[in-house]
Protein backbone atom coordinates (compact mmCIF):
# COMPACT_ATOMS: atom_id res chain seq x y z
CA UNK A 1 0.00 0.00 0.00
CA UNK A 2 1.16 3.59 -0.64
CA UNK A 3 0.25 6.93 0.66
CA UNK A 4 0.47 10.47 -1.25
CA UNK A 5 0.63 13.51 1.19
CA UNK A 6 -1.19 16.47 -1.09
CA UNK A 7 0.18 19.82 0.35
CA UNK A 8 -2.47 22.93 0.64
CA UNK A 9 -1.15 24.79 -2.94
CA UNK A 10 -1.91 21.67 -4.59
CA UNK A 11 -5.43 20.91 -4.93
CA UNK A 12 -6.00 19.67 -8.09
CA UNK A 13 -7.13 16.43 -9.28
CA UNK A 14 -3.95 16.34 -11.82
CA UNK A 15 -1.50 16.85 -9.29
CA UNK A 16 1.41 14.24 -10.38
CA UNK A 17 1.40 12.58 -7.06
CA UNK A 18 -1.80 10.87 -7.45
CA UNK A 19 -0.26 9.44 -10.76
CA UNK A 20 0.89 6.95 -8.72
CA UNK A 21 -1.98 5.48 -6.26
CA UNK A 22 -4.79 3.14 -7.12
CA UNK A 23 -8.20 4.08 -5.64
CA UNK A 24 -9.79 1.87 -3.22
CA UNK A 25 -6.40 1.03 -2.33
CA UNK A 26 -3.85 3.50 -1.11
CA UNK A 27 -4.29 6.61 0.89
CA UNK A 28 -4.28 10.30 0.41
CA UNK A 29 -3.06 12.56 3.89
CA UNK A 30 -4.34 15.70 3.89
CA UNK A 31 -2.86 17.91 7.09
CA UNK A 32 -3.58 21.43 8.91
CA UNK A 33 -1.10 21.78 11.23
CA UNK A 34 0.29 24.49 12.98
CA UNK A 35 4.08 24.37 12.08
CA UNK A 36 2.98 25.46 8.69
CA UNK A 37 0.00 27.58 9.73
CA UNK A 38 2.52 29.47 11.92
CA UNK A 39 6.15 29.35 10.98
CA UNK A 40 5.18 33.03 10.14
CA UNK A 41 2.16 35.11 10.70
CA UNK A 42 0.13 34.38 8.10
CA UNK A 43 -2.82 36.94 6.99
CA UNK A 44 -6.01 35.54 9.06
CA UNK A 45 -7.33 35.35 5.37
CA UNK A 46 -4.52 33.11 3.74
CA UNK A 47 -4.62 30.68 6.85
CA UNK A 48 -8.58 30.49 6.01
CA UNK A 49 -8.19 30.32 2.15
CA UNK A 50 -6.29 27.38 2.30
CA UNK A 51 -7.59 25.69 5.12
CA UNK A 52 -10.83 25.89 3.19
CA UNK A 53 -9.59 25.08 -0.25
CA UNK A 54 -7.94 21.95 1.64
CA UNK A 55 -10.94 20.85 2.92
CA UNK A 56 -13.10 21.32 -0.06
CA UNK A 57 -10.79 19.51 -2.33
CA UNK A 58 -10.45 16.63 0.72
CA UNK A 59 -14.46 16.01 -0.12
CA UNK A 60 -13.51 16.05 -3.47
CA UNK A 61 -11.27 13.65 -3.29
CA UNK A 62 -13.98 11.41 -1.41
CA UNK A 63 -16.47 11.86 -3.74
CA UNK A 64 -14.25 10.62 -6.58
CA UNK A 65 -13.35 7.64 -5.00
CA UNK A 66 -10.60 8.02 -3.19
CA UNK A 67 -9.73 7.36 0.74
CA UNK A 68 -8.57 10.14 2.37
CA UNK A 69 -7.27 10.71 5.81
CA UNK A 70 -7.95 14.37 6.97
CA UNK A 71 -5.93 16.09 9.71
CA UNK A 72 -8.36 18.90 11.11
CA UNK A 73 -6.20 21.53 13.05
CA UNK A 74 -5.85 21.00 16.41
CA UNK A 75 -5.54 24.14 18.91
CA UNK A 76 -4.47 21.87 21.54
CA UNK A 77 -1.17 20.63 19.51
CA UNK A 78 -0.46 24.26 17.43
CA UNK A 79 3.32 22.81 16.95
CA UNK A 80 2.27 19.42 15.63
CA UNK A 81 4.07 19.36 12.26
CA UNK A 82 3.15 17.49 8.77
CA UNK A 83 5.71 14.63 9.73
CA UNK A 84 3.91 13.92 12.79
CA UNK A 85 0.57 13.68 10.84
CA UNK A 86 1.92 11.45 8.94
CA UNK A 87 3.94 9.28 11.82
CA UNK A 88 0.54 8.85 13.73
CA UNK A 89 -1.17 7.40 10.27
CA UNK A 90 1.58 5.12 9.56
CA UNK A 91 1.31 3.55 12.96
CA UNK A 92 -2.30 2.28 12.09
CA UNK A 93 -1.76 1.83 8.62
CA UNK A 94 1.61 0.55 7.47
CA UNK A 95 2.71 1.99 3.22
CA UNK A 96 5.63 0.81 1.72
CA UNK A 97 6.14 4.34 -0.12
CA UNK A 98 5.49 8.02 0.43
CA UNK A 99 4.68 10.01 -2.86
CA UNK A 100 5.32 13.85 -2.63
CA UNK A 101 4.29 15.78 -5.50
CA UNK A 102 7.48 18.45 -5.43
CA UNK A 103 6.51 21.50 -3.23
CA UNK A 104 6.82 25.01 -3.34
CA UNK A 105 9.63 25.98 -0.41
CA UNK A 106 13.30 24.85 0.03
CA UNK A 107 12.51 24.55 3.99
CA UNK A 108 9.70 21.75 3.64
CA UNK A 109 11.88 19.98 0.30
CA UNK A 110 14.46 19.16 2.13
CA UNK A 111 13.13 18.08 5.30
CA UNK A 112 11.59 15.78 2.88
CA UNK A 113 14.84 14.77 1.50
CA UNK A 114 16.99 14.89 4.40
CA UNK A 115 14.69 13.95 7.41
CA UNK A 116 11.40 12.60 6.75
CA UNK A 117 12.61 9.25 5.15
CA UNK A 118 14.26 8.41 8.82
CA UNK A 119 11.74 9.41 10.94
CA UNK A 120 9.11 7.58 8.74
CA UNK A 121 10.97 4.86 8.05
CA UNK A 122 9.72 4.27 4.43
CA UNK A 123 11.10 5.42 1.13
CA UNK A 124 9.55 8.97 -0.03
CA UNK A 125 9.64 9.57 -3.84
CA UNK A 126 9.11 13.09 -4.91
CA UNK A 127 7.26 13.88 -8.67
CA UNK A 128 7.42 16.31 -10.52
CA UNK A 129 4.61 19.00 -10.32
CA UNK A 130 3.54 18.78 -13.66
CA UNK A 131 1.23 21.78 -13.22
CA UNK A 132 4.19 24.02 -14.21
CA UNK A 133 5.20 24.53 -17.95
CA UNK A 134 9.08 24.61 -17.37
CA UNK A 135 10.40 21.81 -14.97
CA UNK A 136 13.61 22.73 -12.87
CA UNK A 137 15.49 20.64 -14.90
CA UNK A 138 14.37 22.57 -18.10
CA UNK A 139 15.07 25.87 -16.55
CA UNK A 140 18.26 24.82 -15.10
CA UNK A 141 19.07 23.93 -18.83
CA UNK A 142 18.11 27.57 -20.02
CA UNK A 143 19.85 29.39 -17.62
CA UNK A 144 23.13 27.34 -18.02
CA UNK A 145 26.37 28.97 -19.80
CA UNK A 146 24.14 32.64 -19.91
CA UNK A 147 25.95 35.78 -18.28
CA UNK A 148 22.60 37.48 -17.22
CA UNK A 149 19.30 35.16 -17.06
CA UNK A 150 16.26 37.46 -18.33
CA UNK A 151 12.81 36.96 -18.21
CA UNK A 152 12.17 38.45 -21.76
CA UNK A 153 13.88 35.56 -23.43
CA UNK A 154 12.88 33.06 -21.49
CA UNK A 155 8.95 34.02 -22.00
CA UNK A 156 9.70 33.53 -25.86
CA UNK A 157 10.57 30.24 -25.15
CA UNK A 158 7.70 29.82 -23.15
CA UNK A 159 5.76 31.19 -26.10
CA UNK A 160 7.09 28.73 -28.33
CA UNK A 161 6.66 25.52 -26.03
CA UNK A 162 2.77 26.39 -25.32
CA UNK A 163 2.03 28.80 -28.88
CA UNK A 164 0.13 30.64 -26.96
CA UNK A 165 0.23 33.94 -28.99
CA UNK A 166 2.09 32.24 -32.09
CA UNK A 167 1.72 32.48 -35.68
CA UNK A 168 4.09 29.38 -36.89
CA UNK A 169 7.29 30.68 -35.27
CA UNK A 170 6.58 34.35 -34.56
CA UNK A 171 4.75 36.41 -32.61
CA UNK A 172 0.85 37.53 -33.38
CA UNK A 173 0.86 41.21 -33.69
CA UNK A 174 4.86 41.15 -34.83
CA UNK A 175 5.94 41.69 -31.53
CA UNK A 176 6.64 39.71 -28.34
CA UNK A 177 5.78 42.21 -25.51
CA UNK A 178 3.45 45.46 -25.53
CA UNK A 179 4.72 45.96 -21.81
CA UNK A 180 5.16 49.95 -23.31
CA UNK A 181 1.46 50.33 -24.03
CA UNK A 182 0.47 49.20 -20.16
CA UNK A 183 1.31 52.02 -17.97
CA UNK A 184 -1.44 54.79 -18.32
CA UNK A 185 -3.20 56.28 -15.38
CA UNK A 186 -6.44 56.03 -14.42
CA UNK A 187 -8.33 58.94 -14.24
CA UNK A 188 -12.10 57.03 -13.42
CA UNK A 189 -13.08 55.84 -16.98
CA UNK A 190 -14.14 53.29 -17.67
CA UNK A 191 -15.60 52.32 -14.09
CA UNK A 192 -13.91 49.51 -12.73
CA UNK A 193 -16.38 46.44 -12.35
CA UNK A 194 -17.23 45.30 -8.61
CA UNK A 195 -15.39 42.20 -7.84
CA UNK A 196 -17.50 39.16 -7.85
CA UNK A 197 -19.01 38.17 -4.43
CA UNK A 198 -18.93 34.10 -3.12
CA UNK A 199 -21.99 32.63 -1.31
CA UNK A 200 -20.00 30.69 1.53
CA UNK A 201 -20.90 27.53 2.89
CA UNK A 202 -20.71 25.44 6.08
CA UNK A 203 -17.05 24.26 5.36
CA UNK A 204 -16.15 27.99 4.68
CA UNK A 205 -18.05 29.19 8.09
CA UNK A 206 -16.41 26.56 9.93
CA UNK A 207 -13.31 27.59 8.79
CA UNK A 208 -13.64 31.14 9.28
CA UNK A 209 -14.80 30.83 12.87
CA UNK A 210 -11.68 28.66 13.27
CA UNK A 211 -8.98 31.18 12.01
CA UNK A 212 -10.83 34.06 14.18
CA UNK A 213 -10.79 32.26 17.15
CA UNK A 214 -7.36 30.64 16.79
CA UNK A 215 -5.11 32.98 14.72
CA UNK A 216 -6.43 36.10 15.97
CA UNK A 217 -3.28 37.83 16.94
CA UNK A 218 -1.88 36.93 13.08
CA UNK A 219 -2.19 40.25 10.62
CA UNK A 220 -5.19 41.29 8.90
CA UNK A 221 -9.20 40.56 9.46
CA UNK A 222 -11.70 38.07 8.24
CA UNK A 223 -14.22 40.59 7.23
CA UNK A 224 -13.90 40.89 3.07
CA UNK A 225 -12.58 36.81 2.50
CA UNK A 226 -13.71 36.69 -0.60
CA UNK A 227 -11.64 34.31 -1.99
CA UNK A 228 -12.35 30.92 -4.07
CA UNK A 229 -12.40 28.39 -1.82
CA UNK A 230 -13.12 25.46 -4.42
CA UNK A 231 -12.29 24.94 -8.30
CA UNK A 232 -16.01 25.90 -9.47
CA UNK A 233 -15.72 29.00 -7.39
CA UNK A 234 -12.32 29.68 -9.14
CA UNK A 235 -13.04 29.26 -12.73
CA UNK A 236 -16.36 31.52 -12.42
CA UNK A 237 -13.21 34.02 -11.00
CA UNK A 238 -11.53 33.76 -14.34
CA UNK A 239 -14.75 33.69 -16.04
CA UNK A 240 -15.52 37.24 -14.42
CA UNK A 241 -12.18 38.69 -15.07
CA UNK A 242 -11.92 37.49 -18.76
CA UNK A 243 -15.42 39.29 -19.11
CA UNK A 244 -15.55 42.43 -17.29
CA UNK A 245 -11.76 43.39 -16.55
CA UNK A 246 -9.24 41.70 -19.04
CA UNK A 247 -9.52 44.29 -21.71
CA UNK A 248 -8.74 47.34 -19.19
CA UNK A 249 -5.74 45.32 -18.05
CA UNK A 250 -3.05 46.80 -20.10
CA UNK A 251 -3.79 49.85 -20.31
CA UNK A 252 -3.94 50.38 -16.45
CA UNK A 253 -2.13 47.14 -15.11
CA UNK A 254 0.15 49.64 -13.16
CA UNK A 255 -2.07 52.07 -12.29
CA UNK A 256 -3.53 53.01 -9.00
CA UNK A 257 -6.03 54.60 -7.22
CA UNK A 258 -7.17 55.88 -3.59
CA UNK A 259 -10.96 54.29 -3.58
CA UNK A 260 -10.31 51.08 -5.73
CA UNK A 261 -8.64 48.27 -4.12
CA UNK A 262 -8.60 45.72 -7.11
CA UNK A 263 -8.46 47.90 -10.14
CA UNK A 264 -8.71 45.53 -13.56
CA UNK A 265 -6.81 42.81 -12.24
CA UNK A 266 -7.38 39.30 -12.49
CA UNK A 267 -7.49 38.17 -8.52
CA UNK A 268 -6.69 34.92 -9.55
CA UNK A 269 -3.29 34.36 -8.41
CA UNK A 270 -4.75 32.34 -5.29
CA UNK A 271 -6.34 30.09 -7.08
CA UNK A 272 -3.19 29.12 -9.18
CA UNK A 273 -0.56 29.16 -6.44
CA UNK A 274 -2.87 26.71 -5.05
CA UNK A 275 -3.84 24.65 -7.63
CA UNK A 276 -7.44 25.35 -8.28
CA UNK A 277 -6.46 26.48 -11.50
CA UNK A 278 -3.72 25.89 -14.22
CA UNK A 279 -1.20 28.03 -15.45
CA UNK A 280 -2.33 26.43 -19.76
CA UNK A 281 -6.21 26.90 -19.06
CA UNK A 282 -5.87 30.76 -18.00
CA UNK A 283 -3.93 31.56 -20.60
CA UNK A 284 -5.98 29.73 -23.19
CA UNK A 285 -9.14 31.63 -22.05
CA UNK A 286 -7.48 34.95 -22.39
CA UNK A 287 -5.79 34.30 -25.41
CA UNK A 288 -9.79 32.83 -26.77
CA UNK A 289 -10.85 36.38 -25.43
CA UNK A 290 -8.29 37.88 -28.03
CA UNK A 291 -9.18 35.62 -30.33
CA UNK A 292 -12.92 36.78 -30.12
CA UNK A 293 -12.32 40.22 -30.20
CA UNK A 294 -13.61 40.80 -26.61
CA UNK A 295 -10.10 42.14 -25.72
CA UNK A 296 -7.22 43.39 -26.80
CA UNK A 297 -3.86 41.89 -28.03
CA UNK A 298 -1.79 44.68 -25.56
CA UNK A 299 -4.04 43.31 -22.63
CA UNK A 300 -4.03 39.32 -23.13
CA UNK A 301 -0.36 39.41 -24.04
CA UNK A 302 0.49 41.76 -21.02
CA UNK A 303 -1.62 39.02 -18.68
CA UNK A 304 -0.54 35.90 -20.49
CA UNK A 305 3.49 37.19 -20.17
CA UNK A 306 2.78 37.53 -16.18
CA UNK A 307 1.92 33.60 -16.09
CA UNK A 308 4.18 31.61 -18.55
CA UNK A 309 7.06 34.47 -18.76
CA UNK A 310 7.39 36.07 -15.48
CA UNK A 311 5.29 33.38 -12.77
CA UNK A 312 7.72 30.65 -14.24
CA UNK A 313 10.82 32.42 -14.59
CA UNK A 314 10.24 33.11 -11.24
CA UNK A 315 9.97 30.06 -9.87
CA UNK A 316 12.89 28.83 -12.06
CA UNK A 317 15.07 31.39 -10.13
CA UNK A 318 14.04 30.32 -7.26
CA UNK A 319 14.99 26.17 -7.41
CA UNK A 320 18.07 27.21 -9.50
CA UNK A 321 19.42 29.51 -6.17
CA UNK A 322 18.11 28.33 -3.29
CA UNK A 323 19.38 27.95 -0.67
CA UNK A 324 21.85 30.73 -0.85
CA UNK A 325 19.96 32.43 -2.73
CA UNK A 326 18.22 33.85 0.83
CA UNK A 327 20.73 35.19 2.62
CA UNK A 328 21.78 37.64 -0.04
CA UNK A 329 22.46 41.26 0.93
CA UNK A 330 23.72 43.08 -2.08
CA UNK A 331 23.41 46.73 -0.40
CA UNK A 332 23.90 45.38 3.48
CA UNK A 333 21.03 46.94 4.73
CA UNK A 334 20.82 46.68 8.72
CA UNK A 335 17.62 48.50 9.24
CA UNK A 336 14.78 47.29 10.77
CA UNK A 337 10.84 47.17 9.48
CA UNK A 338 8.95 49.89 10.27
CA UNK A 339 6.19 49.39 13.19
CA UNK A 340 4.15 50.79 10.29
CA UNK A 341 4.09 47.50 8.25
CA UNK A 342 2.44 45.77 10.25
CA UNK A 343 -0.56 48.21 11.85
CA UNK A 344 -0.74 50.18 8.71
CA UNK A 345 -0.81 53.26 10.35
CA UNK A 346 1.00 55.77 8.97
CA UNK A 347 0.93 59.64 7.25
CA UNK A 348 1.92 58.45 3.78
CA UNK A 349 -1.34 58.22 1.77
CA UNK A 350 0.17 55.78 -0.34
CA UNK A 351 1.75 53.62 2.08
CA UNK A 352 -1.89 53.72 3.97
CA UNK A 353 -3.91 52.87 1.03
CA UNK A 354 -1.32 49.47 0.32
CA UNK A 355 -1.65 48.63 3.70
CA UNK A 356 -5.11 49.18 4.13
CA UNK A 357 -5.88 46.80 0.94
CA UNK A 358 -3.39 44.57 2.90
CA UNK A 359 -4.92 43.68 5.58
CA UNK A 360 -8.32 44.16 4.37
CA UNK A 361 -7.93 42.18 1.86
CA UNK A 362 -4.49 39.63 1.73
CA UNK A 363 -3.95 41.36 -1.54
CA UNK A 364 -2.37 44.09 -3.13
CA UNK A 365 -1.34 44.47 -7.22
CA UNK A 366 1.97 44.24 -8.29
CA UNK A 367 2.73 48.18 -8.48
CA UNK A 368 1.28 48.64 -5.14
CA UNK A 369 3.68 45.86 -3.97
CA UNK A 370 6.58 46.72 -6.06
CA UNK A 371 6.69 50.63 -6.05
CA UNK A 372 5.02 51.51 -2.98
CA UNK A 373 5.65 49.27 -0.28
CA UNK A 374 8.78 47.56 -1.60
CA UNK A 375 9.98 50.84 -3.20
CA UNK A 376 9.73 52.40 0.11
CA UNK A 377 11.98 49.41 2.29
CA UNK A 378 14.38 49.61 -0.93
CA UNK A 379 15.15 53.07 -0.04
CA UNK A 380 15.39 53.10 3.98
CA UNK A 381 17.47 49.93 3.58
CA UNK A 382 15.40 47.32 5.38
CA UNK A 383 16.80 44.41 5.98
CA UNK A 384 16.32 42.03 3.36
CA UNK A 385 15.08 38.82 5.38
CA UNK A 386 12.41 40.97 7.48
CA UNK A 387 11.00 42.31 3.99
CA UNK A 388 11.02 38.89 3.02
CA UNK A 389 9.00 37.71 5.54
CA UNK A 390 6.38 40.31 5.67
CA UNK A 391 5.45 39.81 2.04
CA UNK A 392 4.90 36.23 2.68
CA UNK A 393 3.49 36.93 5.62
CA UNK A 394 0.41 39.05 4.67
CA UNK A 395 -0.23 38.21 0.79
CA UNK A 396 -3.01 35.36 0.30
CA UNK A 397 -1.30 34.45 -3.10
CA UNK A 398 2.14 34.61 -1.23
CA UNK A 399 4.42 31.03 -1.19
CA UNK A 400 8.09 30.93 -0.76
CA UNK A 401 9.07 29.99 -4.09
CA UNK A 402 6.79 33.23 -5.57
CA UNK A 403 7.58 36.17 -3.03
CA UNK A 404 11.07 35.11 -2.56
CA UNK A 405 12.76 35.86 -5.65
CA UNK A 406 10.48 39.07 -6.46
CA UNK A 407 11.07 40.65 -2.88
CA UNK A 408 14.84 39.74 -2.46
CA UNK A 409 15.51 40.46 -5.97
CA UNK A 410 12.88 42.63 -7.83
CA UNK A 411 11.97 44.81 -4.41
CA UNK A 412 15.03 44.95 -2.44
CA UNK A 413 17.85 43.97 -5.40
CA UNK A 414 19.31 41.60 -2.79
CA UNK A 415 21.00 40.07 -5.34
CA UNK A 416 22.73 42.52 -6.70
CA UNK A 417 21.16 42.33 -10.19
CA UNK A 418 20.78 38.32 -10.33
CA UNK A 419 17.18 38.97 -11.33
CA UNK A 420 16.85 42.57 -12.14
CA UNK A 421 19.10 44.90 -14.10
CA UNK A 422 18.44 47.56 -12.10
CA UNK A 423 16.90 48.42 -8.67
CA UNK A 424 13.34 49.61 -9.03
CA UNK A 425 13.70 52.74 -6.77
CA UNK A 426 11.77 55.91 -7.49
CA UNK A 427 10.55 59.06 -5.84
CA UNK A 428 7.54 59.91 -5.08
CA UNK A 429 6.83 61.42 -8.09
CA UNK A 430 6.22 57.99 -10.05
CA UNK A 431 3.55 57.43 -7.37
CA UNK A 432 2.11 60.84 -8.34
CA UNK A 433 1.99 59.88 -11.96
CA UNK A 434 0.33 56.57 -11.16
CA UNK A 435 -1.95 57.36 -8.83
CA UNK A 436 -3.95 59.55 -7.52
CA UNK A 437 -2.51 59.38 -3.78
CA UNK A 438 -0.84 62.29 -3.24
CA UNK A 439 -4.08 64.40 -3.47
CA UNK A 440 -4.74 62.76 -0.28
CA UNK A 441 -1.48 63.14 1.59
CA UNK A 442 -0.17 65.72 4.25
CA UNK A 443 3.14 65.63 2.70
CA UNK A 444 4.38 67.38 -0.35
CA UNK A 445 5.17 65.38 -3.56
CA UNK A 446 6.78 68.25 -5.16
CA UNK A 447 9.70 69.06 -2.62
CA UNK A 448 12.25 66.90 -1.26
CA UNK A 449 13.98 69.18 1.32
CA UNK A 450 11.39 70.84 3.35
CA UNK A 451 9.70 69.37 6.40
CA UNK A 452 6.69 68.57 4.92
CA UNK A 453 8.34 66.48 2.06
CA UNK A 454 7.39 63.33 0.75
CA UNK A 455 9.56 60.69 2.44
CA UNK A 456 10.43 59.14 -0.60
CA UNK A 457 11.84 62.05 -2.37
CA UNK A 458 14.70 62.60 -0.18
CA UNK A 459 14.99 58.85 0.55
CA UNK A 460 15.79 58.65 -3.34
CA UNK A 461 17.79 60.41 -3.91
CA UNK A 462 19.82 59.06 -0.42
CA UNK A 463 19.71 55.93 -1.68
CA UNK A 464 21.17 56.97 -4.96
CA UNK A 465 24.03 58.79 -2.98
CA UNK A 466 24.95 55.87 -0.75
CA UNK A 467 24.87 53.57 -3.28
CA UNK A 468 27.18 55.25 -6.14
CA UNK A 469 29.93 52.66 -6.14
CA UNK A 470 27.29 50.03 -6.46
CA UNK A 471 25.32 51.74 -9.88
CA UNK A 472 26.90 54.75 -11.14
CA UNK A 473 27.92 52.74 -14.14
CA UNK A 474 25.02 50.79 -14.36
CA UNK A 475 23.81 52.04 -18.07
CA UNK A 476 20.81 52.17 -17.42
CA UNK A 477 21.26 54.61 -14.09
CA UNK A 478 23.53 57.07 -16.04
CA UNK A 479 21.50 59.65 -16.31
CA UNK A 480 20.22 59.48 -12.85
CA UNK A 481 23.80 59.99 -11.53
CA UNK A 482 24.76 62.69 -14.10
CA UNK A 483 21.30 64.89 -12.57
CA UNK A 484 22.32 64.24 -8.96
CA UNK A 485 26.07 65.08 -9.91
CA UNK A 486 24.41 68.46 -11.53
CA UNK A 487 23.13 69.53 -8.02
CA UNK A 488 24.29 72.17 -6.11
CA UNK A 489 26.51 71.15 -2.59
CA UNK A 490 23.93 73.25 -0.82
CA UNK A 491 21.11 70.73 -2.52
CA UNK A 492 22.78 67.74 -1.63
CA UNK A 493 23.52 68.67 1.48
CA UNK A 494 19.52 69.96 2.22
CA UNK A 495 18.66 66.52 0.66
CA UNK A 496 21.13 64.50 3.16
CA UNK A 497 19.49 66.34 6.28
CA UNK A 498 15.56 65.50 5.44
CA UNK A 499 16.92 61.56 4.57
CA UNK A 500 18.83 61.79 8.26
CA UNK A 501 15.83 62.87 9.38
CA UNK A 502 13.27 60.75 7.96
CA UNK A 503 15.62 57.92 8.23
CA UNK A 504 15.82 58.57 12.40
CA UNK A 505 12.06 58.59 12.69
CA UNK A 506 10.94 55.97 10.40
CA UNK A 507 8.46 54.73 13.16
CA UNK A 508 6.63 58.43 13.41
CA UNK A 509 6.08 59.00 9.02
């Protein structure tokens, strides 16, 4: 007899490690547990989400014939671990394997590698996730031999494997990326649709009343879950996007605003990270919504590059690096996170808004995360590991092999240009130009010096200072140090004082 242990981001019925069971006759393990649950602290909404999903997909699994042992979590053992799970069911029902379909952190891998198959005492074999378009091995292949791994050519392969967006060999429209016709900002039209609502059921109440009573110290509140809990739920998600946002997604993927928390995006990213839907089936209904005119090429290219280019050149990064790949510290930045990160409170409209769609919500878009709240630790030199951990802390979509590479390496350039060419750091005034947040902020977008300044303008142009060994020559930087080499020593000096300033009272912004 053999057992598969199915992990909470894969809940599909085509996961790889059911491949190798026979119904009626092995076992599936299905686990809450608390070492998972709490090895950080989790949004109160992602603990729910997949708790949920878990349990769903459990009956699922039931209904389809399978046997499945289910692990409820239990608040009188909150360090009981997926090992143990599995220890107590192999003492009542012997297997002579353990099937692992590959997960999604270096932590849990290689206590399956190194440690499980002692204290189990059977063989483990891990598959392949198959849900993936690029295996490790295939990426490790790509990136092998090249100075500089970049996502742009490895999304054309990626375009050639699947064809999604192929004529023969070449790209529809004559061009592989339309990235330069996605960055407008919004200015209200068209209205952004509401986000569709979920009628929740017992399993979902049960769940919820579980998290609230047991994880209520953990970040963030139950009150808008609105999150697919089950594949049906998820695929009327893509249905909605494809239908009523997809074609404002280019244009505005990058833009923000004060009273919209969701903007055009897809608010699917849950649902694939934990495997109610595929990577190939999104794609293929976005590139059908191309196909039937209902949106255009700029938009379904734009989304489609974000799952097979960036989503799996991400993940490639991440298996190809890891472990190091953690504990780099490009800029040595010593400073810690802001108090501010994790109550939200703060006098930054911007920084208020992302957290406020935070914690509301487990969720914010990739600007917000990028340019607002990573853009804003970039520049006061947080410490890479603590950034790290907040991201995966308080996003529902957030697993290690995801918000690793793009917060160490997109947010923070940790890696000292392993991922990125060059750090995204920017003043305020990109957040002016993409949003309308400054209208609602106490301090001043426009100077950088005075008291009332916008923290980030000074903390720009700090960072730029601090850091000219590291990127003067960096082409694509050159003109940034050739203006801050054209100020004034009184300028510089006025800019130094406000970044001292700001820098000593992070905690009061």
């Amino acid at each position: 007899m053999k057992v598969a242990l199915i992990l909470g981001d894969q809940l599909t019925t085509d996961v790889s490690s059911l491949q190798h069971l026979e119904k009626h006759r092995d076992w599936i393990v299905m686990a809450e547990v608390g070492t998972e649950a709490r090895y950080v602290a989790h949004h109160q909404q992602k603990i729910a989400l997949i708790f949920s999903a878990m349990r769903h997909f459990a009956a699922v699994l039931r209904n389809n014939g399978w046997q499945v042992h289910y692990h409820h979590y239990d608040p009188t053992r909150p360090q009981l671990g997926l090992h143990d799970v599995l220890l107590a069911f192999l003492a009542h029902t012997p297997a002579s394997q353990l099937i692992v379909t590959e997960c999604g952190e270096h932590r849990l891998h290689q206590q399956m590698i190194e440690a499980w198959p002692v204290q189990l005492g059977i063989p483990i074999t891990i598959a392949d996730d198959s849900r993936f378009i690029c295996t490790k091995a295939e990426f490790a292949q790509w990136a092998q031999g090249r100075k500089q791994l970049r996502m742009e050519y490895f999304y054309r392969d990626m375009r050639r494997k699947t064809g999604l967006l192929m004529e023969a060999d070449q790209p529809v429209g004559g061009q592989w990326n339309f990235d330069s016709s996605n960055r407008e900002p919004y200015r209200g039209d068209p209205v952004v649709p509401i986000q569709m609502p979920f009628t929740r059921d017992d399993i979902d109440n049960e769940v919820l009343s579980l998290v609230a009573r047991e994880f209520a110290s953990h970040p963030g509140t139950l009150t808008h879950f609105n999150w697919p809990t089950t594949r049906e739920q998820a695929l009327q998600a893509l249905d909605s996007f494809i239908n009523t946002r997809l074609r404002w997604y280019g244009d505005y993927q990058d833009a923000m605003q004060q009273s919209q928390h969701f903007m055009f995006h897809s608010l699917i990213s849950t649902s694939l990270n934990c495997g109610l839907l595929t990577a190939v089936e999104v794609c293929q209904a976005a590139q059908q919504a191309w196909q039937d005119n209902k949106a255009p090429l700029n938009a379904v290219e734009g989304f489609i590059r974000q799952i097979i280019g960036w989503r799996e050149f991400i993940r490639g990064i991440y298996w190809l690096t890891m472990p190091g790949y953690a504990a780099k510290n490009f800029l040595n930045n010593s400073r810690d996170l802001p108090d501010f990160y994790w109550t939200g409170e703060t006098r930054m409209a911007c920084m208020k808004a992302c957290f406020k769609n935070t914690f509301d919500h487990a969720y914010a878009h990739h600007i917000q995360r990028l340019m607002v709240t990573g853009n804003f630790a970039l520049l006061a030199g947080i410490t890479p590991s603590q950034v790290c951990d907040w991201y995966l802390a308080v996003y529902a979509d957030a697993y290690d092999w995801v918000e690793l590479p793009n917060t160490l390496g997109m947010v923070m350039h940790a890696d000292g240009g392993f991922l990125a060419s060059k750090p995204y750091a920017a003043s305020g005034s990109y957040i002016h130009k993409m949003s309308d947040y400054c209208r609602h902020c106490e301090y001043q977008v426009k100077t950088a010096t005075d008291h009332n300044s916008c923290p980030f303008n000074s903390l720009y142009w700090d960072f730029v200072s601090r850091h000219a060994d590291q990127f003067r020559k960096n082409p694509r930087m050159a003109m940034i140090y050739r203006s801050y080499e054209r100020m004034s020593d009184d300028k510089k000096q006025a800019l130094q004082a406000r970044s001292a300033y700001v820098l000593e009272h992070l905690n009061e912004l």
